[in-house]
C-alpha atoms as a PDB file:
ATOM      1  CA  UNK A   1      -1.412   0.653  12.368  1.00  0.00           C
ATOM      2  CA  UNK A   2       2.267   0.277  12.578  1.00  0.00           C
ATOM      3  CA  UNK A   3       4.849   2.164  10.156  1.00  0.00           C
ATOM      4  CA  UNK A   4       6.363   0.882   6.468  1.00  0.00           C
ATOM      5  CA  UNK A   5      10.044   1.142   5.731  1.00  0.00           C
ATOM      6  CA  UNK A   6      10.661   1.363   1.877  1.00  0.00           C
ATOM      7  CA  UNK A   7      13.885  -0.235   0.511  1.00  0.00           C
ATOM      8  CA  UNK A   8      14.371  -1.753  -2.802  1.00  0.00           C
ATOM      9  CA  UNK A   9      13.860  -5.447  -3.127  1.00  0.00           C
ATOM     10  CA  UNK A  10      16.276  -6.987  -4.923  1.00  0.00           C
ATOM     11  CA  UNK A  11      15.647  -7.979  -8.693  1.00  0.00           C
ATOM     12  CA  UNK A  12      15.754 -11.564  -7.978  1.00  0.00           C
ATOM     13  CA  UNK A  13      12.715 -11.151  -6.126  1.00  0.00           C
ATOM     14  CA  UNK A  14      10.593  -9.357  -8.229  1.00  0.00           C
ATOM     15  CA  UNK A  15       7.798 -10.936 -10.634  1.00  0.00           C
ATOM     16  CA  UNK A  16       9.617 -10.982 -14.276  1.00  0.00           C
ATOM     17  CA  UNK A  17       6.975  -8.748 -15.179  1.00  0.00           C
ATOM     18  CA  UNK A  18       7.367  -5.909 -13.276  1.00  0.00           C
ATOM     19  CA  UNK A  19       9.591  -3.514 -12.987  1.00  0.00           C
ATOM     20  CA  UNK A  20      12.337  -2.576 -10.570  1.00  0.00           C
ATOM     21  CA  UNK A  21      11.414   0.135  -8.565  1.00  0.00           C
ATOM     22  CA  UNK A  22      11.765   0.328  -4.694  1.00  0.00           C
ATOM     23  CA  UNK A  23       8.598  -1.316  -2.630  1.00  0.00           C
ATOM     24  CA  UNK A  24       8.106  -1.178   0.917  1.00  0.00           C
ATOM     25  CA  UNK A  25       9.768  -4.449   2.932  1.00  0.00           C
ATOM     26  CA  UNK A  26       6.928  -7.181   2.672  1.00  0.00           C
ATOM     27  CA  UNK A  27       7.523  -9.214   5.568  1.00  0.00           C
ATOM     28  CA  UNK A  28       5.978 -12.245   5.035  1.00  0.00           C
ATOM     29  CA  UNK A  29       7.206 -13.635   8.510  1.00  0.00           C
ATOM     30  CA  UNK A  30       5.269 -11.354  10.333  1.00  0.00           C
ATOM     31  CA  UNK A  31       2.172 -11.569   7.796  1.00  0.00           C
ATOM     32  CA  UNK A  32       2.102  -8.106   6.700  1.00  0.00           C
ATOM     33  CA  UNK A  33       2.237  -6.725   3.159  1.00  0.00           C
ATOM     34  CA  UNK A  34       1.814  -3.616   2.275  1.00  0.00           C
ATOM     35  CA  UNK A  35      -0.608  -2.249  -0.238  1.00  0.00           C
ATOM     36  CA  UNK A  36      -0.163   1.094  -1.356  1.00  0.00           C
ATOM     37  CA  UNK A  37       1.690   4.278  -0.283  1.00  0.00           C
ATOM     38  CA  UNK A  38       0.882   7.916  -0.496  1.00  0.00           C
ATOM     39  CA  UNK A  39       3.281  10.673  -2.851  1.00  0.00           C
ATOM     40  CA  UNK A  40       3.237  13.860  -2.842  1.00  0.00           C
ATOM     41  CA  UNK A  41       3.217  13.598  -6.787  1.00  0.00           C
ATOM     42  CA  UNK A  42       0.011  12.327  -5.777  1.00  0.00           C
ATOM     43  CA  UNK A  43      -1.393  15.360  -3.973  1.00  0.00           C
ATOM     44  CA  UNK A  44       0.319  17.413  -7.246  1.00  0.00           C
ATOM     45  CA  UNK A  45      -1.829  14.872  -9.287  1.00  0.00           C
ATOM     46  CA  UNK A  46      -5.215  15.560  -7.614  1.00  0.00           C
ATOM     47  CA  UNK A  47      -4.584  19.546  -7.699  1.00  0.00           C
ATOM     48  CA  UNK A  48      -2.839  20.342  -4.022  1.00  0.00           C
ATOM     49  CA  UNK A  49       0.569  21.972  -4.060  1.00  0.00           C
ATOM     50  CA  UNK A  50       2.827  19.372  -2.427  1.00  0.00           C
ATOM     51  CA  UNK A  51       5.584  21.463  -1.995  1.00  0.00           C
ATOM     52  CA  UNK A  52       4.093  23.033   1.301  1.00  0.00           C
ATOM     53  CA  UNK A  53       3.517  20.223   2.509  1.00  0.00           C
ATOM     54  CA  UNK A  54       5.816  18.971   5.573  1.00  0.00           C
ATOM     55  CA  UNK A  55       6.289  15.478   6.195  1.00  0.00           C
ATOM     56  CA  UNK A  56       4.764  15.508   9.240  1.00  0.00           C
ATOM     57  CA  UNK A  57       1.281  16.555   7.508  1.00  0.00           C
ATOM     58  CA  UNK A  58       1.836  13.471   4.905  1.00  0.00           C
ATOM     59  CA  UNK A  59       2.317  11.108   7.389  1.00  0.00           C
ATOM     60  CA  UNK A  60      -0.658  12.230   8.623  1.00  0.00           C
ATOM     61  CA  UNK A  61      -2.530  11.909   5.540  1.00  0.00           C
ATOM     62  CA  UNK A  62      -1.124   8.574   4.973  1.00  0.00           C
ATOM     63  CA  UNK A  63      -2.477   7.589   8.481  1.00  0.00           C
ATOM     64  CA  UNK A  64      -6.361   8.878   7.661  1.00  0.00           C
ATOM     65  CA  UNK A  65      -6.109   7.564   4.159  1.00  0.00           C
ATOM     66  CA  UNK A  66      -5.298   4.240   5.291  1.00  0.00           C
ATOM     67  CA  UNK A  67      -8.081   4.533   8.286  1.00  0.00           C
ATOM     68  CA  UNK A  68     -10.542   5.551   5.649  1.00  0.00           C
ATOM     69  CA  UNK A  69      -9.638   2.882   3.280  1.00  0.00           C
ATOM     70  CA  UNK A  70      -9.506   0.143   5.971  1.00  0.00           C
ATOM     71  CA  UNK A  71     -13.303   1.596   7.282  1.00  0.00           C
ATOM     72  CA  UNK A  72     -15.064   1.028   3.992  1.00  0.00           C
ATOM     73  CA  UNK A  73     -13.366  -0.242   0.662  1.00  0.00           C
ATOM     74  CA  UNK A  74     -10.398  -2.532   2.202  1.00  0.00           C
ATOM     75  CA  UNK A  75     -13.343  -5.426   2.841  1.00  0.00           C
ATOM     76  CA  UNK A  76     -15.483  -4.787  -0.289  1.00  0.00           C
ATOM     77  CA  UNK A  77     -11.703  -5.404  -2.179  1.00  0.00           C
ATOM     78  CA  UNK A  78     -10.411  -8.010  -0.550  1.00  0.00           C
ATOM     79  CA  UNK A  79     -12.965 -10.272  -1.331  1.00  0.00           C
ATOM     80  CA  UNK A  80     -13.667  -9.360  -4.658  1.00  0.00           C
ATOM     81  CA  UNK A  81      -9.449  -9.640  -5.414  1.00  0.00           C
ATOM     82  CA  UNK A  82      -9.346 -12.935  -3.242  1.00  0.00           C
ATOM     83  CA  UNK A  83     -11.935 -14.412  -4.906  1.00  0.00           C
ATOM     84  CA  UNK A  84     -10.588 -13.023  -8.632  1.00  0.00           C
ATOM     85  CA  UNK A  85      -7.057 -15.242  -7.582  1.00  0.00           C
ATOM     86  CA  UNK A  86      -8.943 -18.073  -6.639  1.00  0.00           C
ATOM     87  CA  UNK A  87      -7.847 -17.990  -3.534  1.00  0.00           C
ATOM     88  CA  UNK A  88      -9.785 -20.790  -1.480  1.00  0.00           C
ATOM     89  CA  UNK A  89     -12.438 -19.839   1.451  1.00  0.00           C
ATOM     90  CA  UNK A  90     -12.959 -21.814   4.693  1.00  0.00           C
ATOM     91  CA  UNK A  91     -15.166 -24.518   5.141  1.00  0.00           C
ATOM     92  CA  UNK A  92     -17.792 -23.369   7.692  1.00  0.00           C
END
């Protein structure tokens, strides 16, 4: 699993309906886009204390939680979501 960069996206780009806030770069050439990062406001939220953790140790976490989330809910989701938008399947 490769590596995000985050930089803002510039408003232009961004659904009228949401707000301006910096997103990872979507790459749609390369036919990746992201789908959800990891904060340590996040770890505050669930009860850790974030402040001792290094960055190291939240890359890290970032790493398992995506392994985890790819190993069981990622599928379940994507079809569920997919077929929510309507989004056509194959003919078989």
């Amino acid at each position: 699993m490769g590596r995000v960069a985050y930089a803002p996206l510039p408003p232009d780009t961004l659904p009228a309906n949401k707000p301006t806030v910096s997103y990872p770069l979507i790459k749609p050439k390369e036919g990746y886009f992201p789908i959800t990062t990891v904060h340590r406001a996040d770890l505050e939220q669930a009860g850790f204390d974030a402040g001792k953790v290094d960055d190291g140790t939240m890359i890290e976490l970032a790493d398992k939680m995506a392994d985890a989330y790819l190993d069981s809910a990622f599928w379940i989701d994507i079809e569920i979501i997919a077929d929510a938008l309507e989004i056509p399947r194959r003919k078989q």
